[in-house]
Each structure stands twice: as structure tokens, then as C-alpha cells.
Protein backbone atom coordinates (compact mmCIF):
# COMPACT_ATOMS: atom_id res chain seq x y z
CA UNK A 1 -138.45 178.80 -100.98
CA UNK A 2 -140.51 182.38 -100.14
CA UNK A 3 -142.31 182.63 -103.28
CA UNK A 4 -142.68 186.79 -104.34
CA UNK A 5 -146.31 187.99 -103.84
CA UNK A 6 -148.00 189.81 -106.32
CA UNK A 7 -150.97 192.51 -105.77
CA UNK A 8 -154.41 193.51 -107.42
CA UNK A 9 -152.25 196.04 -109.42
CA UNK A 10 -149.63 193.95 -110.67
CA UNK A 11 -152.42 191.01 -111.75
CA UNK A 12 -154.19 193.27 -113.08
CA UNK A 13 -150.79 194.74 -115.66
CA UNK A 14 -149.82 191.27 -116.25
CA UNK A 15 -153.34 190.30 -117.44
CA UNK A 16 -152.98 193.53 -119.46
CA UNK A 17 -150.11 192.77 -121.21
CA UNK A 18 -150.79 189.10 -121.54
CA UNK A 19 -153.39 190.77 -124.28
CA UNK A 20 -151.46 193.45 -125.52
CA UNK A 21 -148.09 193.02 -124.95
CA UNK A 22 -147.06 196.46 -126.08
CA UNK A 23 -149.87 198.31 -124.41
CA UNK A 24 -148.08 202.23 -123.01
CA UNK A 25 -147.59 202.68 -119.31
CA UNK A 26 -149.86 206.00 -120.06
CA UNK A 27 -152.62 203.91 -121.40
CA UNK A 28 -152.11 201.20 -119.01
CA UNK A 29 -152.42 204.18 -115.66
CA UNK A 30 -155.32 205.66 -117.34
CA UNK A 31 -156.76 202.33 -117.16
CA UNK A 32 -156.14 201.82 -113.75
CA UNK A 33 -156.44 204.99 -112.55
CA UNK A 34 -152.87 205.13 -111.60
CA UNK A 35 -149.78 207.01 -112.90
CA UNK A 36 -147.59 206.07 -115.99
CA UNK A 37 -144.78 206.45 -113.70
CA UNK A 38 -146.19 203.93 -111.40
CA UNK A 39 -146.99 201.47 -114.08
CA UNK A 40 -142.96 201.54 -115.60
CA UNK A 41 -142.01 200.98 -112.19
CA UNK A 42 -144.19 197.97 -111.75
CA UNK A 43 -143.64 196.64 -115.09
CA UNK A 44 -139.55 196.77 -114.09
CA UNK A 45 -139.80 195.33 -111.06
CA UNK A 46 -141.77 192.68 -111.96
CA UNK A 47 -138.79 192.22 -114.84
CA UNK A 48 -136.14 192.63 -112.19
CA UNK A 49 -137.59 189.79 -109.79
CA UNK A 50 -138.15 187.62 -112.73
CA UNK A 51 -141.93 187.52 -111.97
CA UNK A 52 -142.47 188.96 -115.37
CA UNK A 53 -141.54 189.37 -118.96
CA UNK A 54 -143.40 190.66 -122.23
CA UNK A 55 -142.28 188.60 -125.05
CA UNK A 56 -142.94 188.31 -128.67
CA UNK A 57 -144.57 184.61 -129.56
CA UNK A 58 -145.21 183.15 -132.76
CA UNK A 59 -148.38 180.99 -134.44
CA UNK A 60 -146.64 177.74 -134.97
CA UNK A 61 -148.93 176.83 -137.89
CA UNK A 62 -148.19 180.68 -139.68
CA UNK A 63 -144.04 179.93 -139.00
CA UNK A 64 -145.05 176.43 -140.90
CA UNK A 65 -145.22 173.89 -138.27
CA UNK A 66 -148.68 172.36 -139.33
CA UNK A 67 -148.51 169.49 -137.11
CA UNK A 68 -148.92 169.08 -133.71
CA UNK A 69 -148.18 165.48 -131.51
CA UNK A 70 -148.43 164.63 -127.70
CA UNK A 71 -146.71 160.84 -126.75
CA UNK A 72 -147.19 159.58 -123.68
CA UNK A 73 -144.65 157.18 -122.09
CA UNK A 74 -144.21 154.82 -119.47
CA UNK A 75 -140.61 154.51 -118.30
CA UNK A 76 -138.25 152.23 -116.74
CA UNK A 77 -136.27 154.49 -114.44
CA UNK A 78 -136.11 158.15 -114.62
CA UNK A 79 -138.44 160.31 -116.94
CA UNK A 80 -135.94 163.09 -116.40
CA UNK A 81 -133.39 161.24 -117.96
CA UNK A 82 -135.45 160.30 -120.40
CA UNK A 83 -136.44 163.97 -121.17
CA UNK A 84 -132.67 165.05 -121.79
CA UNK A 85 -131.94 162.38 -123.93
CA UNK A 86 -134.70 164.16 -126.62
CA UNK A 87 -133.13 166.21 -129.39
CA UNK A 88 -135.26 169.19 -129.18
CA UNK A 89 -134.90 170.68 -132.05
CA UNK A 90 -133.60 170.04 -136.26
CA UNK A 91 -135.74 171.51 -139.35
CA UNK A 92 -138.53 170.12 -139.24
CA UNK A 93 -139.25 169.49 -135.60
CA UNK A 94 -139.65 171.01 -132.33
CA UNK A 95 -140.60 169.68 -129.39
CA UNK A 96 -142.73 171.77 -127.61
CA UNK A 97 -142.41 170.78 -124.22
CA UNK A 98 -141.43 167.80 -121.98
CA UNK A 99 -143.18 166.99 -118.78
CA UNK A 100 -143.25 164.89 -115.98
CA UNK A 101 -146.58 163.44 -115.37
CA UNK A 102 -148.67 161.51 -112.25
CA UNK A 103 -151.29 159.20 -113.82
CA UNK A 104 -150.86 156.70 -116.97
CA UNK A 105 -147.81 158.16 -118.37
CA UNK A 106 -144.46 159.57 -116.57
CA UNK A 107 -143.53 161.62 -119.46
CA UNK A 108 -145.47 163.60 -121.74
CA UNK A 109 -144.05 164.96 -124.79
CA UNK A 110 -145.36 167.76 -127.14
CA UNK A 111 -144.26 167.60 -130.72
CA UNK A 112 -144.53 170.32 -133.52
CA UNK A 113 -143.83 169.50 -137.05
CA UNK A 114 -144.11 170.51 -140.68
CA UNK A 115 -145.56 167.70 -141.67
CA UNK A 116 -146.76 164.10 -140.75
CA UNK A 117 -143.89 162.72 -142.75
CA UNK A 118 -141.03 164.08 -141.23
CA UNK A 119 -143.14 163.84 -137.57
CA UNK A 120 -143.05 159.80 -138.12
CA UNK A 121 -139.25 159.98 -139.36
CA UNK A 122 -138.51 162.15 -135.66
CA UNK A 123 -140.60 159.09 -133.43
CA UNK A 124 -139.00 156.13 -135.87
CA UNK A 125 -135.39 157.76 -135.67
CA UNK A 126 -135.13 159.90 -132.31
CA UNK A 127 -137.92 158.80 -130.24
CA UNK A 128 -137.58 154.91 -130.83
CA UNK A 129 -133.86 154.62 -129.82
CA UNK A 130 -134.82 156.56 -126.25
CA UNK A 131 -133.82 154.08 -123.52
CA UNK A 132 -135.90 153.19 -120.79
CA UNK A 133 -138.88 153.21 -122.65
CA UNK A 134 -141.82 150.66 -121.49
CA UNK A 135 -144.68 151.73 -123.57
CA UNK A 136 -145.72 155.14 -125.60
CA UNK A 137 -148.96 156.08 -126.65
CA UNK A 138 -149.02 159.21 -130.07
CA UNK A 139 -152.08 161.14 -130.34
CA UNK A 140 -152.32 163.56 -133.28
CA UNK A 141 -153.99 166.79 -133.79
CA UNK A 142 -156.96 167.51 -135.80
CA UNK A 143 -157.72 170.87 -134.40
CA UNK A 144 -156.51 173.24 -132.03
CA UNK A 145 -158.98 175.50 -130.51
CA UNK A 146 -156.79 176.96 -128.29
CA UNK A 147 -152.89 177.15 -127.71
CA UNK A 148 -151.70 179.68 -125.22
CA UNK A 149 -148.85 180.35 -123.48
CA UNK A 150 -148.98 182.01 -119.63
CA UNK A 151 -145.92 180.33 -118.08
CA UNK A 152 -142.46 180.34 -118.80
CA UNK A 153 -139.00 179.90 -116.76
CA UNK A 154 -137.33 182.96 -117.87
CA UNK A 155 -133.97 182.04 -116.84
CA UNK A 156 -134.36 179.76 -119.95
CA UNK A 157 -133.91 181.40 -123.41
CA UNK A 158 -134.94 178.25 -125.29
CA UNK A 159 -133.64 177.44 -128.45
CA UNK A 160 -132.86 179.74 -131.71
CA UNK A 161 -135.75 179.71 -134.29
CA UNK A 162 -135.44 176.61 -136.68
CA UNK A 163 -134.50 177.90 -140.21
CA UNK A 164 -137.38 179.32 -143.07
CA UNK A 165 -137.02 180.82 -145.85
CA UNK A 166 -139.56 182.68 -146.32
CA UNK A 167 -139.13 184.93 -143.28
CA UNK A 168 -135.19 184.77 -143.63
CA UNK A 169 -134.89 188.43 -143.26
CA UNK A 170 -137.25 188.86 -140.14
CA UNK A 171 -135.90 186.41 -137.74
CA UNK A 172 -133.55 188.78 -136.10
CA UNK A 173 -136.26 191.19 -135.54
CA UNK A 174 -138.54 188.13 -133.90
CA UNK A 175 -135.21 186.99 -131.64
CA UNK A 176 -134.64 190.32 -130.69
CA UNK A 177 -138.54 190.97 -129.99
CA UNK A 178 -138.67 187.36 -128.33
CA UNK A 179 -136.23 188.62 -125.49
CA UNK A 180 -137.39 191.48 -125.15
CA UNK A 181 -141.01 192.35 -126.13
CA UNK A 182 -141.27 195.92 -125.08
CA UNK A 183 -137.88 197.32 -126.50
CA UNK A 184 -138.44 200.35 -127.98
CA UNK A 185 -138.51 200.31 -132.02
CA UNK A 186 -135.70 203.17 -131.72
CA UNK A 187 -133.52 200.96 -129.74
CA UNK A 188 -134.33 197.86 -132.10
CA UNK A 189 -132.96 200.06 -134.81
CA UNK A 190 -129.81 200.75 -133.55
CA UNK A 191 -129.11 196.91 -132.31
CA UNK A 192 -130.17 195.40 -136.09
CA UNK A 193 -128.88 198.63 -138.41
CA UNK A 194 -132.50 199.34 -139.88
CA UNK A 195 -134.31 202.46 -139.54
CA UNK A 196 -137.33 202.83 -136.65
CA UNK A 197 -139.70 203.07 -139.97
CA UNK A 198 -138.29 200.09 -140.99
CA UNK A 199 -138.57 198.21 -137.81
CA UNK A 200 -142.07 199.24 -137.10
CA UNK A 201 -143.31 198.29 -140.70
CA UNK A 202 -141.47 194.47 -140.54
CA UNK A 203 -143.08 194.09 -136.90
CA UNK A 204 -146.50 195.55 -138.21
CA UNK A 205 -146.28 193.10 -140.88
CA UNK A 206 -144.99 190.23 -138.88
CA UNK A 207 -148.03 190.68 -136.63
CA UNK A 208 -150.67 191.05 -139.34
CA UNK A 209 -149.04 187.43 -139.96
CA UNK A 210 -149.14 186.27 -137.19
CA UNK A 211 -145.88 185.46 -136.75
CA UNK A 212 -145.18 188.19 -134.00
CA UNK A 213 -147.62 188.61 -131.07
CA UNK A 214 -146.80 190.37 -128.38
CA UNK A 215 -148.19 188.71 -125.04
CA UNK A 216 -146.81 188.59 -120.59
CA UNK A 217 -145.73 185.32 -119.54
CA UNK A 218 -145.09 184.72 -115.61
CA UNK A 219 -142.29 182.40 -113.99
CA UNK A 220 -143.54 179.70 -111.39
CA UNK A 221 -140.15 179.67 -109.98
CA UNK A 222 -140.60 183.30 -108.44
CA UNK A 223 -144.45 183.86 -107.83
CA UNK A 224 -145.33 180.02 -107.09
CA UNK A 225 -146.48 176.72 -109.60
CA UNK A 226 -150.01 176.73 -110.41
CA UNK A 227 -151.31 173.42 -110.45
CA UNK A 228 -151.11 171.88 -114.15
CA UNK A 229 -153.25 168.91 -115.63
CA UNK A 230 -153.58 167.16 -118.71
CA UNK A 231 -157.42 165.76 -118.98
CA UNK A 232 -157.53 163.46 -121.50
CA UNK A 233 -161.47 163.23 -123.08
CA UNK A 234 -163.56 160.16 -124.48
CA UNK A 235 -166.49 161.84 -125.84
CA UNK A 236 -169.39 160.96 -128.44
CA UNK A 237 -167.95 162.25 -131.68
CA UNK A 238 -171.47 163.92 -132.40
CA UNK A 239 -170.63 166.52 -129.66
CA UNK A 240 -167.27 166.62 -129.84
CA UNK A 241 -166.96 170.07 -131.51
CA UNK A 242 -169.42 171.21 -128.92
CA UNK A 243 -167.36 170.52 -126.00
CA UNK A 244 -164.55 171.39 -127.70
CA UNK A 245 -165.47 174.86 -128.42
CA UNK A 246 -167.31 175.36 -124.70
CA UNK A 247 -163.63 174.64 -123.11
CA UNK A 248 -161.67 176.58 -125.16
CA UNK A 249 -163.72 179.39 -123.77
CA UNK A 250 -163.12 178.72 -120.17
CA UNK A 251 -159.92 180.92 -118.75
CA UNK A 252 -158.65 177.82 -116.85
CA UNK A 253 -157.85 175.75 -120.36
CA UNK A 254 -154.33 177.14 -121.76
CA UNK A 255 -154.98 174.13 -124.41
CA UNK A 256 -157.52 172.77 -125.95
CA UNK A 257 -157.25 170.18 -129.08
CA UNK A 258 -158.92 167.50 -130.86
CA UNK A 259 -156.72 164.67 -131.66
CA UNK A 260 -156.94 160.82 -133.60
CA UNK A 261 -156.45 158.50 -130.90
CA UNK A 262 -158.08 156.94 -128.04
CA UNK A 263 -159.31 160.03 -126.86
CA UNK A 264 -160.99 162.69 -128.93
CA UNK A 265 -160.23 166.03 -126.44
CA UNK A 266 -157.03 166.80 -125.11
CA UNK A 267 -156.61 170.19 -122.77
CA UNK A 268 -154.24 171.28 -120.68
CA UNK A 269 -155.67 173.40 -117.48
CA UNK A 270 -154.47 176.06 -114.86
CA UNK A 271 -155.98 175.74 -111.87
CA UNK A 272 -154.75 177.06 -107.82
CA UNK A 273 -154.99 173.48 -106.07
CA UNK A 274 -156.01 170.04 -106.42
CA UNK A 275 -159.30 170.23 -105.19
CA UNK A 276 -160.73 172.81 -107.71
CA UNK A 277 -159.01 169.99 -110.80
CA UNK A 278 -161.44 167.79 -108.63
CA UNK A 279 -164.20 170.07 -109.41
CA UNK A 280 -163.74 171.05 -112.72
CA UNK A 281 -163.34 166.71 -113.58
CA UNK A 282 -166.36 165.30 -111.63
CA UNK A 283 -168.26 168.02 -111.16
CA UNK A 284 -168.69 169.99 -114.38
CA UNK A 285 -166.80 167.85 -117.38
CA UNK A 286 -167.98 164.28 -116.34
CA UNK A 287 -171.44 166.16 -116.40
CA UNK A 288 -171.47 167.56 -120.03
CA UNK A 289 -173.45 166.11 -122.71
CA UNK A 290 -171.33 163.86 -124.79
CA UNK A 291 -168.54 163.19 -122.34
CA UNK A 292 -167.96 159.51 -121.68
CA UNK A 293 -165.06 159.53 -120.00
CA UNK A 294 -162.21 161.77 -118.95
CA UNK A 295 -158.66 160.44 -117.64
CA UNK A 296 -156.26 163.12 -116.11
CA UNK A 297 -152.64 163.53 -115.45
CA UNK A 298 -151.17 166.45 -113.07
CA UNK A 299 -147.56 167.53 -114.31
CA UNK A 300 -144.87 167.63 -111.58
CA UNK A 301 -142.24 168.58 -113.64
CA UNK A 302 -141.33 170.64 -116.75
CA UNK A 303 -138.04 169.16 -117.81
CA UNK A 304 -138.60 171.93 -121.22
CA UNK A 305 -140.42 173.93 -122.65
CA UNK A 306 -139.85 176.14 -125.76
CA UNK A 307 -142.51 179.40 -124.68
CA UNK A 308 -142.32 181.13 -127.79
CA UNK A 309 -145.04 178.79 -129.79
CA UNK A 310 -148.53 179.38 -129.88
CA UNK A 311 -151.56 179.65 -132.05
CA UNK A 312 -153.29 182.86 -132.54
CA UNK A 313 -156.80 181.95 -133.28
């Protein structure tokens, strides 16, 4: 498969809008040093081709999803199969995404819940009647320092939100912003039957929750996979929210948690081949003060993902 290749100018909108989702095309060409027209026309193509979309993501923990899970599993047979068998979504739960994985485990499987109560009834009612299952392994989140979301198949709409109450009114403006980030408020207005006022004051408000940001996401399918890893992190718990925080400021993490379980650090990293993962493991996290061991699993597959969650720190 040709993948499509992108240049310095469409990196550079993309990493734009990945912070500012909403940013003008005249802002954006003053920027650059290029014309608004120009911009639009890179922003659509990049929409056409599927290389690109601006979407509207929410904090998981502001929506009410306090709790977030990774299980590993060894499986008898196919982890695929295994994957689709997963309800991925009721209430209380959502599960975040479901990957393939070389190392320890052959499937990997990202949890979100309300609460720990209702994330034990999901793993003792759904998870435990899974077939195929050898062995799992639950780690639980203390922290999340950082949850982002750069990649996402856009030919996959994911599932609805899950019901709340408290936003009841709002959730058609976050679909409607979720599939299309950049949709003008006087469009919105005419799709949902408010006002543009009204629109623009619920998304103001929605944002100054946190329950709306505005951020690019890019499809592997068209521009080419990055290499994905989970690095799982044994470390003295004395410097764990040292190396914690030092990660979650590198560009390469997308994730970066600390969890009860055998390891203290979980993150999930970006990176253009295996030989820089290589580099980043033995040559600058096995080195860190702290760090007693690190175990790391590339992901092959992504059998689903739901790209709307995130945490806005």
C-alpha cells in the first residue's frame, strides 16, 4: 500500500491544530507566512485523503470516568478474536482501546470506568467469561500525567457517548463537534435548532470544563503506522514521581501513568522505527535514576480504539 506523503507545511498545520483545534486559516497563514486560502485548501485535502481530521475530545475524568485499567492477556488462539468478543461499551464502562501486542501479553486492553466497583463487576462479569484466555495481568491507575490522543482510524466513528446526566443537554453539541471539529458555530445552529450565541456559549462552557477540546488526530492507514510501544517501568518508589513527571514531558510519550501493580510506570510511546524504541529503552530510561527495570511490548495491531477520550491536564 503507497502510503500519502505529507510536507513541512502540512506537519507543521497538523501540529497546529493538534493544539488548537479551531485555530483560523488567517491566523494559521500569518503564522506560516502563507495564505489563508492556501491553508483551507490544505486543511481539506488533508480531510479529503483521510490523512486528517480536527475533532472535539473529551477529559474522561471531567465526563466522570475516574478510573482507568490496562489487563494484559495471554491467549490461546487468536487475540483478535478475543478483542471482538469485548463489549465495549454499557454505563459505566468503556474500553478504551484493544491492542495486539509482541512481548508478555498478546492483548492489551484499556479500561475506563466510574468507579472501582463497577470496573471489578466489568472483569468478574465480561472479562472472565472471554474464551481463550491463558493468563491476565490488571494494573490500576493512580495517576495520569499524561493522556493524549494523536492517532485515530477515521473511517471508524466509535461508539455514541455513554449516558450522564449532568451534561444531558450538551451531548449533541459534543457528537456533532466530535465529527466534525471545525464546523462552523452558524452551521451547528442550523443542524441542532439553537441559536450561533447559543452554540458558542454551550461550547465555551463545555471547554472551560473540559469536556470539549478541540485537538488534529492523523490516520496510520493513509500517511503510514508509527511504531507504538508499551514500556512497562519497575522503579524505586522514592523517584517514581520524578520519572514520572520527566516522561510526560518528552513529545514521544502519548501516555504516561502510575499504576498499583507489578510495575509502578506505564507509558505508551510514538516513535519512527524500532531502533530509536531501542534507544529510548537502553540508552536513556534503563539509565535514569530510580529505574530498575523496564519491560516493553510493541503493538501490531489496534483491534479498537474509542479516540475521543483523553485527559486535559
Amino acid at each position: 500500500m503507497a502510503f500519502i506523503e505529507l510536507d513541512s507545511l502540512d506537519e507543521s498545520i497538523i501540529a497546529a491544530l493538534k493544539n488548537d483545534g479551531r485555530a483560523t486559516t488567517k491566523s494559521l497563514g500569518k503564522q506560516f507566512g502563507v495564505a489563508h486560502t492556501t491553508i483551507a485548501s490544505r486543511i481539506q485535502r488533508m480531510r479529503d485523503l483521510q490523512v486528517m481530521h480536527v475533532r472535539a475530545v473529551t477529559d474522561a475524568k471531567a465526563y466522570g470516568f475516574n478510573e482507568l485499567a490496562i489487563i494484559g492477556f495471554q491467549i490461546r488462539g487468536s487475540s483478535q478474536e478475543v478483542a471482538q468478543q469485548i463489549r465495549k461499551t454499557c454505563p459505566d464502562i468503556v474500553v478504551y482501546v484493544a491492542s495486539g501486542t509482541l512481548g508478555r501479553f498478546d492483548l492489551i486492553v484499556v479500561l475506563l470506568a466510574t468507579n472501582v466497583t463497577e470496573l471489578q463487576k466489568y472483569v468478574d462479569e465480561e472479562i472472565s467469561k472471554l474464551g481463550s484466555i491463558v493468563s491476565s495481568e490488571v494494573w490500576l491507575s493512580v495517576e495520569v500525567l499524561k493522556f493524549v490522543t494523536e492517532w485515530a482510524l477515521l473511517n471508524q466513528s466509535g461508539h455514541s457517548l455513554p449516558p450522564n446526566p449532568a451534561i444531558e443537554d450538551e451531548r449533541q453539541i459534543m457528537e456533532l463537534f466530535y465529527e466534525d471539529g471545525r464546523m462552523s458555530y452558524s452551521q451547528a445552529s442550523r443542524i441542532l435548532g439553537y441559536t450561533e450565541v447559543q452554540i458558542r456559549n454551550k461550547v465555551n462552557r463545555l471547554v472551560k470544563e473540559k469536556l470539549l477540546h478541540f485537538s488534529a488526530v492523523k490516520d496510520p492507514q493513509t500517511i503510514g503506522p508509527p511504531l507504538m510501544a508499551l514500556i512497562f517501568m519497575k522503579v524505586e518508589l522514592k523517584h517514581a514521581r520524578s520519572i514520572s513527571e520527566r516522561l510526560s514531558s518528552r513529545e514521544e510519550f502519548a501516555f504516561v501513568g502510575r499504576f498499583i501493580g507489578r510495575f509502578e510506570i506505564i507509558g505508551l510511546v510514538t516513535l519512527q522505527d524500532v531502533s530509536a524504541l531501542f534507544k529510548l529503552v537502553n540508552s536513556e530510561l534503563r539509565q535514569l535514576k530510580g529505574m530498575i527495570r523496564t519491560e516493553t511490548m510493541q503493538i501490531v495491531e489496534n483491534y479498537h480504539q474509542e479516540p475521543r477520550w483523553v485527559r486535559i491536564l
